[in-house]
Protein backbone atom coordinates (compact mmCIF):
# COMPACT_ATOMS: atom_id res chain seq x y z
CA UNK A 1 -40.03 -74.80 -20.87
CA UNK A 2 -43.86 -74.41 -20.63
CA UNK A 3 -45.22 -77.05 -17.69
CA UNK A 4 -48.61 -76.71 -19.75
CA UNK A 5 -48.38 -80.62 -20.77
CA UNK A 6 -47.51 -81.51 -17.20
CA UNK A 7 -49.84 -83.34 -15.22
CA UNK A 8 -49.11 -83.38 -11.98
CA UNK A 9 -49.93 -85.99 -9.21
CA UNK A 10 -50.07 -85.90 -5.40
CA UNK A 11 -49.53 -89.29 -3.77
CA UNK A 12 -47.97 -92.80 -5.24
CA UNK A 13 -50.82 -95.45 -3.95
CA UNK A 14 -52.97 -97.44 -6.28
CA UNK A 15 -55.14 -94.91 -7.48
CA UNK A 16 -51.91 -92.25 -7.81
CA UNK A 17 -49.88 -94.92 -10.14
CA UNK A 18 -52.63 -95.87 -12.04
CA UNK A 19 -53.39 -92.12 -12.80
CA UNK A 20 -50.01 -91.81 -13.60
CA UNK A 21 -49.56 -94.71 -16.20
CA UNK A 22 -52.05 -93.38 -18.00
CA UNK A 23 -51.63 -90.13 -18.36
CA UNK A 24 -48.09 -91.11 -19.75
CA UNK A 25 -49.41 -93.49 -21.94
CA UNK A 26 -52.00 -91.16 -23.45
CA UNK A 27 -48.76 -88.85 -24.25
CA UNK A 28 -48.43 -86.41 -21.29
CA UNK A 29 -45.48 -85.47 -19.12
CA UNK A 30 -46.38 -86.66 -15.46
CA UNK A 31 -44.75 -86.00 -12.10
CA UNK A 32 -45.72 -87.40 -9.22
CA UNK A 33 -45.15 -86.17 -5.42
CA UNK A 34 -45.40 -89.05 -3.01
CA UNK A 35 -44.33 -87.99 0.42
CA UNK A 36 -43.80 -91.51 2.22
CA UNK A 37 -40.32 -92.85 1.58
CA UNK A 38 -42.21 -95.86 -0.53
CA UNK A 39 -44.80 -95.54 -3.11
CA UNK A 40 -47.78 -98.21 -2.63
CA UNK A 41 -49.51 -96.67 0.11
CA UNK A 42 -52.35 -98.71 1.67
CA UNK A 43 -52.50 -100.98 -1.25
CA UNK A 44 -49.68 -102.49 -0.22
CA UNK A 45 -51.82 -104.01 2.43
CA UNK A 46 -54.07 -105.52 -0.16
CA UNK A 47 -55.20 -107.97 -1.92
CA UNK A 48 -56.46 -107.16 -5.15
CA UNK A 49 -59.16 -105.01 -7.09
CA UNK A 50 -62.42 -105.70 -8.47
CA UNK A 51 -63.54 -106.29 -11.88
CA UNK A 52 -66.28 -107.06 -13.95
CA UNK A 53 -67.09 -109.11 -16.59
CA UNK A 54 -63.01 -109.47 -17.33
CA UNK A 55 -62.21 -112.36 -19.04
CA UNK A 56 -61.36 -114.33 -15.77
CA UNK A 57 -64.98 -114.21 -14.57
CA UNK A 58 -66.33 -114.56 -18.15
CA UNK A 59 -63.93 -117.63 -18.79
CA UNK A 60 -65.75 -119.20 -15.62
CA UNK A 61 -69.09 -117.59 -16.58
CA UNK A 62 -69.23 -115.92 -13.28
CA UNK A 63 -72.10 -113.40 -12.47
CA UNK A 64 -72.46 -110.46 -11.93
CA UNK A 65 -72.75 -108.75 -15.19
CA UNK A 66 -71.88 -104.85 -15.36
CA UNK A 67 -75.86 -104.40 -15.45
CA UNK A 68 -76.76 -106.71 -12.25
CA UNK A 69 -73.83 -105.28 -10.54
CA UNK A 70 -74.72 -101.90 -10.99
CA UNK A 71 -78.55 -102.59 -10.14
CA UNK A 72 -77.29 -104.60 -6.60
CA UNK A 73 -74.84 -101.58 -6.00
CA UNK A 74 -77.28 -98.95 -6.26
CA UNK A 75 -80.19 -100.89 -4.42
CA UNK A 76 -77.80 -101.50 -1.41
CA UNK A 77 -77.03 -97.82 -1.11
CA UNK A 78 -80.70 -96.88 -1.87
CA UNK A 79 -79.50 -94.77 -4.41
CA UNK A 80 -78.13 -91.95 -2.15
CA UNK A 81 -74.45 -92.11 -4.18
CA UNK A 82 -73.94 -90.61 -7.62
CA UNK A 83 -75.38 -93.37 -10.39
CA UNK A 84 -73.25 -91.83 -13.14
CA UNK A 85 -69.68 -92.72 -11.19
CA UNK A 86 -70.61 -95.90 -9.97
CA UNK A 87 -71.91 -96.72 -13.57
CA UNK A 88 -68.63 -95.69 -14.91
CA UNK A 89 -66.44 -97.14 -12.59
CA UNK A 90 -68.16 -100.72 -12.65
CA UNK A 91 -68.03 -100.83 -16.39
CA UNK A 92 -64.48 -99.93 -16.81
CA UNK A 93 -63.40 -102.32 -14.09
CA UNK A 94 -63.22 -105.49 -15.82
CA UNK A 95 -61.02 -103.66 -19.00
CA UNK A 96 -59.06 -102.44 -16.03
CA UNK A 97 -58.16 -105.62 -15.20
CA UNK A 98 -56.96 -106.76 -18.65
CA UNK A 99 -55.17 -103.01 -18.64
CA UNK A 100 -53.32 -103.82 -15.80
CA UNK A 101 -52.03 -107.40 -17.25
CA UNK A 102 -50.77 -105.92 -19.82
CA UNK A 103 -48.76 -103.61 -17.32
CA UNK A 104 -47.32 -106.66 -16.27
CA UNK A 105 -49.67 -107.59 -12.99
CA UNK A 106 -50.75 -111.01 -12.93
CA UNK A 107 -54.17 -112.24 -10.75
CA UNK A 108 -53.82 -115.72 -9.13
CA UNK A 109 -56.22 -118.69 -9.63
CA UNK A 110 -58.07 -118.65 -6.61
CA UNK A 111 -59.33 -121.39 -4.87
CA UNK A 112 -62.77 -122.69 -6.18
CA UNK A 113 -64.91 -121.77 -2.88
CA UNK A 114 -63.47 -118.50 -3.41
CA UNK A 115 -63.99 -117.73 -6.89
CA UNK A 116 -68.14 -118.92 -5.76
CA UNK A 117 -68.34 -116.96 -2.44
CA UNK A 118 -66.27 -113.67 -4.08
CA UNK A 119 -66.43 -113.53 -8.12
CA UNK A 120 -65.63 -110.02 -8.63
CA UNK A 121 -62.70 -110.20 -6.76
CA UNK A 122 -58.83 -110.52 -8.56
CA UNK A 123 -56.27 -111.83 -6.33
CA UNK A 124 -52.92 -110.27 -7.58
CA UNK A 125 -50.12 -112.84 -7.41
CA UNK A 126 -47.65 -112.48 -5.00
CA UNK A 127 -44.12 -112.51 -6.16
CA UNK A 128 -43.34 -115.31 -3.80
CA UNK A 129 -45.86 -116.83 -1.31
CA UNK A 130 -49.79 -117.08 -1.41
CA UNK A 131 -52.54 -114.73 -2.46
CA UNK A 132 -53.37 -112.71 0.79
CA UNK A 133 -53.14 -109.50 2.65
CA UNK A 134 -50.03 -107.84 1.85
CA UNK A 135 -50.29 -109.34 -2.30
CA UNK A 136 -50.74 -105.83 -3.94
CA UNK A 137 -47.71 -105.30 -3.06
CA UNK A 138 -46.24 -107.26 -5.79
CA UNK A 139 -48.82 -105.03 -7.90
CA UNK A 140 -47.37 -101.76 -6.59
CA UNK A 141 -44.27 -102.51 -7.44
CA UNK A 142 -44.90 -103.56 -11.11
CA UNK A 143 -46.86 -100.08 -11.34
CA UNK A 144 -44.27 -98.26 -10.26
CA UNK A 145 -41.27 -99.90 -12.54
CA UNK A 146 -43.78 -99.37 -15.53
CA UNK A 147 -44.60 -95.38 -14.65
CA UNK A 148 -40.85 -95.21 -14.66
CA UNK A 149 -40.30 -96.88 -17.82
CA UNK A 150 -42.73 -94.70 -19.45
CA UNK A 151 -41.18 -91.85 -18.02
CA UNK A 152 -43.15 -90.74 -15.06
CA UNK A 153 -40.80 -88.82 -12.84
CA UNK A 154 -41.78 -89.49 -8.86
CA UNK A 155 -40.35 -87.71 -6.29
CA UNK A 156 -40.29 -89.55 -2.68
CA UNK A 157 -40.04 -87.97 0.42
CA UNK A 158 -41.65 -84.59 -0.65
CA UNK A 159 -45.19 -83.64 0.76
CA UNK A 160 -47.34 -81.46 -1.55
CA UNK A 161 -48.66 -78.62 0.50
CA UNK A 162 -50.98 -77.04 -1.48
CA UNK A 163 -52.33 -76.68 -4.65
CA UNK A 164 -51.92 -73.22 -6.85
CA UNK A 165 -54.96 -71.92 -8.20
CA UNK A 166 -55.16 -69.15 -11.21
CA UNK A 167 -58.20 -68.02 -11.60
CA UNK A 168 -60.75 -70.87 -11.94
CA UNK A 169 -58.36 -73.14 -12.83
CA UNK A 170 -55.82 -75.38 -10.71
CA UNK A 171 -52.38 -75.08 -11.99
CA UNK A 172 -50.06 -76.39 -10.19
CA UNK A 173 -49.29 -77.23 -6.99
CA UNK A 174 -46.97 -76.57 -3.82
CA UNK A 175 -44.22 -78.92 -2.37
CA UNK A 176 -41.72 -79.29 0.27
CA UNK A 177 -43.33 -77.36 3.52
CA UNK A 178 -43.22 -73.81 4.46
CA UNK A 179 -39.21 -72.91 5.37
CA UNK A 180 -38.21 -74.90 1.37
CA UNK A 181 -41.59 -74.47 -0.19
CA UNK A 182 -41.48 -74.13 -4.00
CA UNK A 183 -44.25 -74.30 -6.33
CA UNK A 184 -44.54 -76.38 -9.42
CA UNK A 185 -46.80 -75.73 -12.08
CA UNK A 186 -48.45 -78.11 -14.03
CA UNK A 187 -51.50 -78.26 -17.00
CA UNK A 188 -53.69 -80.27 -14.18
CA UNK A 189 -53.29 -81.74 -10.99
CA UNK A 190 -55.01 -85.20 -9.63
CA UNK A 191 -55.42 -85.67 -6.01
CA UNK A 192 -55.02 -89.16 -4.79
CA UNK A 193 -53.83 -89.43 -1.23
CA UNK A 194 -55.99 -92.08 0.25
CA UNK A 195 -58.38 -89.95 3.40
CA UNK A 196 -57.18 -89.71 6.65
CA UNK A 197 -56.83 -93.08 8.25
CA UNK A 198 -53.90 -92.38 10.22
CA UNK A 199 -55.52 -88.92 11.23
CA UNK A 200 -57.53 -89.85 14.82
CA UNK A 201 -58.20 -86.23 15.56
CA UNK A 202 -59.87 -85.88 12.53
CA UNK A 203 -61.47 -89.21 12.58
CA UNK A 204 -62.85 -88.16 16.20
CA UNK A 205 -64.08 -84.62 14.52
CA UNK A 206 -66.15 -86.66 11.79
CA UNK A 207 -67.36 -90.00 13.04
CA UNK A 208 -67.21 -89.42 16.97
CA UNK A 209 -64.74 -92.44 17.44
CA UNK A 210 -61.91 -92.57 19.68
CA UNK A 211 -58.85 -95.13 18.23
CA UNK A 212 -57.74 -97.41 20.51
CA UNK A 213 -60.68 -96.49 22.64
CA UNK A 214 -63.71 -97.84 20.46
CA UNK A 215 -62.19 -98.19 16.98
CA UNK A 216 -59.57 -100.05 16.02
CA UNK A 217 -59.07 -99.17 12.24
CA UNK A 218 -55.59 -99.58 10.07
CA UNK A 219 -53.40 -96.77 10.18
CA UNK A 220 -51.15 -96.31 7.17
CA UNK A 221 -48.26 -93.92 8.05
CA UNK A 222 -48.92 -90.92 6.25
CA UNK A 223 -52.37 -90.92 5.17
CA UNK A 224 -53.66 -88.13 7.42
CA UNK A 225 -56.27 -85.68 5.25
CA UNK A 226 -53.62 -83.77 3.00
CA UNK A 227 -55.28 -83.99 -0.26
CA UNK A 228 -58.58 -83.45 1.58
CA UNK A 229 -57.60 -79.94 3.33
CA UNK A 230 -55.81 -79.00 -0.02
CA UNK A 231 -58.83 -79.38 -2.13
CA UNK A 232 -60.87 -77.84 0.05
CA UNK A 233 -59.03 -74.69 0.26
CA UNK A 234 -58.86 -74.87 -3.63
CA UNK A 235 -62.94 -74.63 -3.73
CA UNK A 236 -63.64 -78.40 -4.06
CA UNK A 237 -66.98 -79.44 -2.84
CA UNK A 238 -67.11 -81.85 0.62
CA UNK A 239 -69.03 -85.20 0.22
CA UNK A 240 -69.94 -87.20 2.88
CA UNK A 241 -67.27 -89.08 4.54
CA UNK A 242 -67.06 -92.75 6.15
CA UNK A 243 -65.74 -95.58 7.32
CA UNK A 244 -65.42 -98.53 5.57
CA UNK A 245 -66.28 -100.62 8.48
CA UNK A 246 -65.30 -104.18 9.80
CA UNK A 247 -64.89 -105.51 12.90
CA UNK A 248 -62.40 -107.52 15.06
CA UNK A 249 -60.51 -107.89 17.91
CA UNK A 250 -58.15 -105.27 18.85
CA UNK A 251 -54.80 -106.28 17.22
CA UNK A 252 -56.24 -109.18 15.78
CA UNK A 253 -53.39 -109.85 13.62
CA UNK A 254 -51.05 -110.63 16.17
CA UNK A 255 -53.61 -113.63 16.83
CA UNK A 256 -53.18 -116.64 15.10
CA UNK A 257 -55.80 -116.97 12.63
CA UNK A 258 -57.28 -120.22 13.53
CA UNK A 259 -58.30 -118.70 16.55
CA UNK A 260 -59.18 -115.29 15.62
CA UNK A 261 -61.52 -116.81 12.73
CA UNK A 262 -62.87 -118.96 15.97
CA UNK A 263 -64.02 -116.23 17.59
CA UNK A 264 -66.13 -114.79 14.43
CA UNK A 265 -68.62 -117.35 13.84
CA UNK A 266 -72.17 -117.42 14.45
CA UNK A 267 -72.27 -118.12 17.96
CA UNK A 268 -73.38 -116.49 20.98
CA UNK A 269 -72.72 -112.44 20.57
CA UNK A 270 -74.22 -110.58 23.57
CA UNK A 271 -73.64 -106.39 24.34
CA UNK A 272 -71.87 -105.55 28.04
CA UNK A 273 -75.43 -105.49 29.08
CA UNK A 274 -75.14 -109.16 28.28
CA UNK A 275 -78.22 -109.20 25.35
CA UNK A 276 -78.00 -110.26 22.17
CA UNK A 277 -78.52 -107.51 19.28
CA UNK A 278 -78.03 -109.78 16.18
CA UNK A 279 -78.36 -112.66 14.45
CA UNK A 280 -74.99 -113.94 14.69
CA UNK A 281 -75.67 -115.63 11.26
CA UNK A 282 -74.70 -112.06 9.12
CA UNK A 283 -71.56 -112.11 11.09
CA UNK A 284 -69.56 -113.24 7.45
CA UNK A 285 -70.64 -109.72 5.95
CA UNK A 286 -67.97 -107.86 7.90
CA UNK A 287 -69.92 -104.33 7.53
CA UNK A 288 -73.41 -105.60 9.29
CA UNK A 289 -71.68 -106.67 12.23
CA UNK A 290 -69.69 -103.61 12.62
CA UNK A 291 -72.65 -101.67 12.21
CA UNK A 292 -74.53 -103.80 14.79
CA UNK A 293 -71.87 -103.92 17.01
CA UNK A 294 -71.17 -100.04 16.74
CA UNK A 295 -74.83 -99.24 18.40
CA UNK A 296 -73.64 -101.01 21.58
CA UNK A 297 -72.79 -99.45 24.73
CA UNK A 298 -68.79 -98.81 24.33
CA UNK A 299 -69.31 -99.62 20.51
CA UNK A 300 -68.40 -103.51 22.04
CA UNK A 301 -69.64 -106.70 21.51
CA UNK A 302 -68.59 -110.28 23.09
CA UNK A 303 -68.50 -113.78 21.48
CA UNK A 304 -69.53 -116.39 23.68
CA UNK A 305 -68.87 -120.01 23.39
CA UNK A 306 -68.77 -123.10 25.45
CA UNK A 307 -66.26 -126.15 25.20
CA UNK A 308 -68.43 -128.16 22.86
CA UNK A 309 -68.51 -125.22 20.84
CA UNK A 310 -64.72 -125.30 20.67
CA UNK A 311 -64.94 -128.74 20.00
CA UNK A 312 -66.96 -128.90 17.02
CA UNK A 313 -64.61 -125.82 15.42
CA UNK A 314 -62.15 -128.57 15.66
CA UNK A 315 -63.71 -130.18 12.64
CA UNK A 316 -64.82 -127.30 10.96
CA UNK A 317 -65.74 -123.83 11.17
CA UNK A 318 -68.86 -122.33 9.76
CA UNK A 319 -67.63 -119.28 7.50
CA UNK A 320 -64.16 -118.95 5.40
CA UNK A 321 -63.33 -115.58 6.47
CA UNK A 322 -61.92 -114.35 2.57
CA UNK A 323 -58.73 -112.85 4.09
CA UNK A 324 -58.01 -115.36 6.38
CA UNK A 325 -59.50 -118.68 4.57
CA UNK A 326 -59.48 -120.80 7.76
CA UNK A 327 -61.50 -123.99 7.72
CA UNK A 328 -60.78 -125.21 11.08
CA UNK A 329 -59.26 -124.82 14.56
CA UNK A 330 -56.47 -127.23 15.41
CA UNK A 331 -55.02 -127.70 19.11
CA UNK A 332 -57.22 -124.57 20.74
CA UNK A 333 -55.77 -125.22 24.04
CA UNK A 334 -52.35 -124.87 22.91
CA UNK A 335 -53.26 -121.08 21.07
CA UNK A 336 -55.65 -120.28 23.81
CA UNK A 337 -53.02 -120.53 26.54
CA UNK A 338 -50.41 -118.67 24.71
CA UNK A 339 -52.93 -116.12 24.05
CA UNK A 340 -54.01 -115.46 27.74
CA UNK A 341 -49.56 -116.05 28.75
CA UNK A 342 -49.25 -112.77 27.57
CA UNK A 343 -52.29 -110.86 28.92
CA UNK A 344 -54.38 -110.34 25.90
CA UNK A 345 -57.05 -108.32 27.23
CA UNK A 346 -59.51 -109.17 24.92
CA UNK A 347 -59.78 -112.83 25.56
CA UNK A 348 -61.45 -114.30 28.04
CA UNK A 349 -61.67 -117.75 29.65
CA UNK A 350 -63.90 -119.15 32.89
CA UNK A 351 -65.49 -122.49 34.39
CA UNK A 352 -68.77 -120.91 35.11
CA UNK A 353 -70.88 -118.13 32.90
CA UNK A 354 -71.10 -116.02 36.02
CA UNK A 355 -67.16 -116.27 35.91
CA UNK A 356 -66.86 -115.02 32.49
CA UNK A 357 -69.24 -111.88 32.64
CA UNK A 358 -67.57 -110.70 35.85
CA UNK A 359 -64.08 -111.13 34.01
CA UNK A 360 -65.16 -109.72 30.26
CA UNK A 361 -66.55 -106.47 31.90
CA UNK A 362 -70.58 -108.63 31.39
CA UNK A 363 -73.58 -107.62 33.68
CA UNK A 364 -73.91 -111.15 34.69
CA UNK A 365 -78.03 -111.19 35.43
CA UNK A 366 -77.90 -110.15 31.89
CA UNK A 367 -75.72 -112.69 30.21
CA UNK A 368 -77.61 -115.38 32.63
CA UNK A 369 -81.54 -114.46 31.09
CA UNK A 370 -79.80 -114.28 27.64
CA UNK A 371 -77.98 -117.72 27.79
CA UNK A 372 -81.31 -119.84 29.72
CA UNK A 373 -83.59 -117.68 26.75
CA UNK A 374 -81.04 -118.66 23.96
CA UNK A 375 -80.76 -122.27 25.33
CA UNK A 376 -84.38 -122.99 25.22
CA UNK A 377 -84.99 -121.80 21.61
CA UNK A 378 -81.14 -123.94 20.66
CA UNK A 379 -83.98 -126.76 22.57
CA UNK A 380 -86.64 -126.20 20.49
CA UNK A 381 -84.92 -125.49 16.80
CA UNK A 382 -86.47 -121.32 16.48
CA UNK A 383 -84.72 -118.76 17.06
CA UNK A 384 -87.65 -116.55 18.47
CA UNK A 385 -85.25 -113.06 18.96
CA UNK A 386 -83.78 -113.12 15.72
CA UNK A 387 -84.88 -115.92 13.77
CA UNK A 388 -81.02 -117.65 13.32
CA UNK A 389 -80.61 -119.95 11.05
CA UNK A 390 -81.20 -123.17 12.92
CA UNK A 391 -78.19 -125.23 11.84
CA UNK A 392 -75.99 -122.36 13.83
CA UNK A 393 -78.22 -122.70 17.12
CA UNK A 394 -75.77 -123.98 19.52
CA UNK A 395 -76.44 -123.96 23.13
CA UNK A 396 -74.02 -122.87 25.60
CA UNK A 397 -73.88 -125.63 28.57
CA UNK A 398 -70.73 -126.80 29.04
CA UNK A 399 -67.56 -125.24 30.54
CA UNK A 400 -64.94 -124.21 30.48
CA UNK A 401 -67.06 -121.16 29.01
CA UNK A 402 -65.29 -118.46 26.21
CA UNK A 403 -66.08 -114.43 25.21
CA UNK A 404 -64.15 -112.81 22.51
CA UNK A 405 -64.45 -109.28 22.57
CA UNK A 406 -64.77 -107.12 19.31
CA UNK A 407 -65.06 -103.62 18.31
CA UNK A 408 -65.64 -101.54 14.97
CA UNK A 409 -62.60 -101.29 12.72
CA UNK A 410 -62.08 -100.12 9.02
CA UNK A 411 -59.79 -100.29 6.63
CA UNK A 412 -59.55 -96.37 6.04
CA UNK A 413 -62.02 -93.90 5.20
CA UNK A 414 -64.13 -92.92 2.30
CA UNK A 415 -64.44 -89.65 0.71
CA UNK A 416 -64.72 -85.72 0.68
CA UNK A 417 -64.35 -84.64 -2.59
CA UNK A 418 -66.93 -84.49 -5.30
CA UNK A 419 -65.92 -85.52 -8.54
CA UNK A 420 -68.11 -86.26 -11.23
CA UNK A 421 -68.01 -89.27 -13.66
CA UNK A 422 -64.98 -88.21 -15.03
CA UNK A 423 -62.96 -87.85 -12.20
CA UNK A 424 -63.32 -84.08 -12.58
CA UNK A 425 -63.01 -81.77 -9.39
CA UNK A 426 -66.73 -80.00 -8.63
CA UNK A 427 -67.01 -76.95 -7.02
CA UNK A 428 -69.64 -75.48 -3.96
CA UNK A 429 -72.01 -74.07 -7.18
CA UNK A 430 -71.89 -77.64 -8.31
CA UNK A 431 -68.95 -76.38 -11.60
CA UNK A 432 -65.98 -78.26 -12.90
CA UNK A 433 -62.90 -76.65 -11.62
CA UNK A 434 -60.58 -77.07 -14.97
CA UNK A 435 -57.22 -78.90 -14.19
CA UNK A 436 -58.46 -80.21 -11.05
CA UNK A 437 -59.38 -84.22 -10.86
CA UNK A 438 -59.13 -86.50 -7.88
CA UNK A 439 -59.24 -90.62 -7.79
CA UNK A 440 -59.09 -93.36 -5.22
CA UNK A 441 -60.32 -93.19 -1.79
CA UNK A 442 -60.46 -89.01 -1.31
CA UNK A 443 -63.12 -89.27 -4.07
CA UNK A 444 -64.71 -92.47 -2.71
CA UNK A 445 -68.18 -91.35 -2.02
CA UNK A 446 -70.14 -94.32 -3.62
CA UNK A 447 -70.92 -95.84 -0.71
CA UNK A 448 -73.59 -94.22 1.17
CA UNK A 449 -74.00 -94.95 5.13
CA UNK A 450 -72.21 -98.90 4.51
CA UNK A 451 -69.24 -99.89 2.29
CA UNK A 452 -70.50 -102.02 -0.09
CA UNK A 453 -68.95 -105.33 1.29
CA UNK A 454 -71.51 -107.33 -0.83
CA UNK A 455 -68.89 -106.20 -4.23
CA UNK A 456 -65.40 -107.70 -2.81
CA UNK A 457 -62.88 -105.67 -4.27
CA UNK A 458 -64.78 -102.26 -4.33
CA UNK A 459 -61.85 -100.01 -2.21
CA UNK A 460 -59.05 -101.06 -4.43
CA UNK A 461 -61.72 -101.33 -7.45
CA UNK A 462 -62.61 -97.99 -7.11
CA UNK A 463 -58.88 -96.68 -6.69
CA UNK A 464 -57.24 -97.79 -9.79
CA UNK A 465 -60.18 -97.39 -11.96
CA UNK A 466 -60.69 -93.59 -10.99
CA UNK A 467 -56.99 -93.21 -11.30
CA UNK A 468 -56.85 -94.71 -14.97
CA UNK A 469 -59.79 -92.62 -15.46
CA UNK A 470 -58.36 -89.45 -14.08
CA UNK A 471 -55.02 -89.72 -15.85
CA UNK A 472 -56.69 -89.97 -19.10
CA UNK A 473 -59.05 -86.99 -18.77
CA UNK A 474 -56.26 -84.97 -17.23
CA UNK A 475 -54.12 -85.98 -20.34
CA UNK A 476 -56.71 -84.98 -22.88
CA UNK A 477 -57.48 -81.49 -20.90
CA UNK A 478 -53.71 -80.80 -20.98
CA UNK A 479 -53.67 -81.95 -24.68
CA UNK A 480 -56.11 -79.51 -25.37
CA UNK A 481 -54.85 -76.07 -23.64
C-alpha cells in the first residue's frame, strides 16, 4: 500500500485536530501521533479562539474589520513579524469560526460588557457549566469525535521521535522511542506540538527564567520542545521564541477569585526597592504589566492597599478581569484569613506600612518616600510619576495595610519554526522543505517582543487557523505527488 496520500500529524491539540479535519475532509488519509494519553493538549485549558468579521461579530456590528485588525496587529509589533501570515491568518479566522460550527462546536452568548471590552473573542460553550477556563474542552472533544468520523486514525500514547527526511523532502516520520522505534512514512508531515511550556531547562536556556523561582507559567504535561528539536534536525529554520506573558500570583488559582482579582487593580504597585515603576492603570492589559513587572529586581512586584481600599472593592472593583469576570469582593476578611491559615507566602497583611515592607521582603525607607510622594499627588488629583488616571488615585492611610505579591507568568511559549503563509516548513537558505508544514504555537512567531493581548483570542486563533490551513495545503501537496 503506497503511504504517498498519507498525511501524517504529530500532536492532537487544537492546532493538530484542526489540521487533521481538514486534511480528511479535502480527501487525504491522515494519522495522527499524540503522545499524552488525551488529545486536547493546552486547549483544553481554554476558552475559545479568535475570529474576525464571523457572523457573530457582524450580527452585532462589532469592529474590528479584517483590515483594522491587521493594521492594529502589525503597528503593535512594529512590523518585526511576517505581514503575509498574520494577513492570512486574520482573514481566515472569522470563516474558521463558521468552519468549526459546522463541525459541531458551538460559541456562547457572552455577556454584553464582554462582547464590548473583547469582540474578537468566541467563547466555546461548555457542555455543562459557564463559559470559562477549561471551555475548549468541550471543543476538543467535538474535534476529536469528528476527525474520527471522517476517518482520521490517532494513535495515543505514542511519542513521535523524529521525522524521516529523503532527500529534500520530509517523508515520514519516527514513533515509539529508541528500544520499539519504527518509522512511518507518510506524503507530508505537520508539526503541531504546542513549544515547550512544561520544558524549564529549556525555558531557562532561552528566556533566562527560573520556574518557580521568577516565573510562574502553566505547564501542560507533555509539551516539552519535541516538535521543535525534530524540525530542527530536519533543516527547519529557528524564529524567535517567547513568552506569551501575564502576570499573577504564584498559584493564583488556588485563590478565590474575588480576592485574587482584588489584588490586580490599579492600586499601589511598588518594586522590593519599594518604588513604583508603573502606572497601575495598564494593569488590565495582562502583557504590560508582566513586562513592567519583569524589569524588577527578582522579576517581582507588590500590590499595596489600605483598608479603605478594601472597602471600596466591596462595592465594586475597577477592571473585569476576562477570565475571571469578578465585579466585586464580598466578605474579604473571611477569604483573607483563610488565605494567610494556610501560609500563603505571597500574601501579606500588617497594622503599620513599616510592618508590611519588613514582612513582604520591602526596603521600608523606600516604600515610606513612595507612599508620603503617592499620597500627596492622591491630595492634589495629578499623578506627577506616571500621570494615573485620577479616578484610580487612592491614597494609602489607613490600616490594617495589604501587599500582594506578583511575578511574570505565561500561558506557554511562542515559536521556532518558520513557516510561511501557507503553513509551509522554510529552510536556513530561506526554501520550502516539500512535505514539511507546521501550525499552532511551534509556528507562532507573529508576535514580536509582546503577545498581542490587545486581539483576545490570538493563541488559540492562531492554532486552529494554521492547522486548518496546514491540513489543506498538506492535502493538496499529497494530492499532487
Amino acid at each position: 500500500m503506497s503511504h504517498s496520500d498519507t498525511v501524517v500529524v504529530v500532536a492532537a491539540g487544537a492546532a493538530g485536530l484542526c489540521a487533521a479535519i481538514a486534511a480528511a475532509q479535502a480527501g487525504a488519509r491522515v494519522q495522527v501521533f499524540e503522545k499524552a494519553a488525551t488529545t486536547g493538549g493546552t486547549a483544553n485549558r481554554g476558552m475559545g479562539p479568535l475570529g474576525i468579521e464571523s457572523r457573530h461579530t457582524r450580527q452585532r456590528q462589532l469592529r474590528p474589520t479584517r483590515d483594522e485588525a491587521f493594521k492594529a496587529f502589525m503597528n503593535y509589533t512594529h512590523w518585526r513579524v511576517d505581514a503575509a501570515l498574520v494577513r492570512a491568518y486574520l482573514n481566515r479566522s472569522g470563516d474558521t469560526i463558521h468552519w468549526l460550527e459546522t463541525l459541531g462546536v458551538e460559541f456562547t452568548e457572552p455577556a454584553s460588557y464582554f462582547v464590548e471590552a473583547y469582540p474578537t473573542w468566541h467563547l466555546v460553550k461548555p457542555e455543562e457549566g459557564p463559559p470559562g477556563p477549561g471551555g475548549a474542552a468541550t471543543m476538543m472533544r467535538v474535534l476529536t469525535r469528528k476527525a474520527e468520523a471522517l476517518g482520521v486514525a490517532i494513535t495515543l500514547g505514542t511519542p513521535v521521535t523524529r521525522l524521516v527526511r529523503n532527500g529534500d523532502a520530509v517523508t515520514g516520520v519516527a514513533v515509539g522511542g529508541p528500544d520499539r522505534e519504527r518509522e512511518v512514512p507518510a506524503g507530508a508531515v505537520i508539526v503541531a506540538t504546542g513549544g515547550f511550556g512544561d520544558n524549564p531547562a529549556m525555558i531557562a536556556e532561552q528566556f533566562g527564567y527560573q520556574w518557580g523561582r521568577d516565573l510562574y507559567s502553566f505547564r501542560i504535561p507533555g509539551i516539552a520542545g519535541d516538535g521543535l528539536r525534530m524540525a530542527w534536525e530536519a533543516g527547519a529554520q529557528p524564529t524567535e521564541m517567547g513568552l506569551e506573558l501575564i502576570y499573577g500570583m504564584p498559584d493564583g488559582i488556588s485563590i478565590p477569585p474575588p480576592l485574587h482579582e482584588a489584588c490586580r487593580q490599579p492600586h499601589l504597585m511598588v518594586n522590593k526597592g519599594g518604588e513604583r515603576f508603573m502606572d497601575e492603570a495598564v494593569m488590565g492589559n495582562v502583557t504590560f504589566t508582566a513586562n513592567a513587572i519583569a524589569r524588577q529586581q527578582d522579576r517581582a512586584g507588590h500590590l499595596v492597599f489600605d483598608s479603605t481600599i478594601l472597602a471600596g472593592m466591596e462595592d465594586d472593583l475597577d477592571f473585569r478581569n476576562r477570565v475571571f469576570p469578578v465585579t466585586r469582593i464580598e466578605r474579604p476578611a473571611e477569604l483573607i484569613a483563610a488565605l494567610r491559615a494556610r501560609d500563603y507566602p505571597h500574601f501579606f497583611v500588617a497594622d503599620t506600612l513599616e510592618a508590611l515592607a519588613d514582612r513582604a521582603g520591602i526596603d521600608p525607607a523606600g516604600l515610606a518616600r513612595t507612599v508620603a510622594a503617592y499620597n500627596a499627588d492622591c491630595a492634589r488629583g495629578y499623578d506627577q510619576a506616571f500621570a494615573k488616571d485620577r479616578r484610580y488615585l487612592r491614597p494609602l492611610m489607613t490600616g490594617p495595610f495589604y501587599a500582594a505579591r506578583h511575578f511574570p507568568s505565561a500561558y506557554g511559549t511562542l515559536g521556532g519554526i518558520k513557516i510561511d503563509a501557507r503553513t509551509r516548513v522554510i529552510d536556513c537558505d530561506w526554501r520550502v522543505i516539500p512535505g514539511f508544514y507546521a501550525a499552532g504555537t511551534d509556528a507562532c512567531a507573529i508576535h514580536g517582543d509582546s503577545y498581542v493581548f490587545i486581539l483576545p483570542g490570538n493563541s488559540m486563533g492562531f492554532a486552529v487557523n494554521t492547522g486548518r490551513i496546514a491540513g489543506e495545503q498538506a492535502a493538496a501537496y499529497v494530492g499532487r505527488t
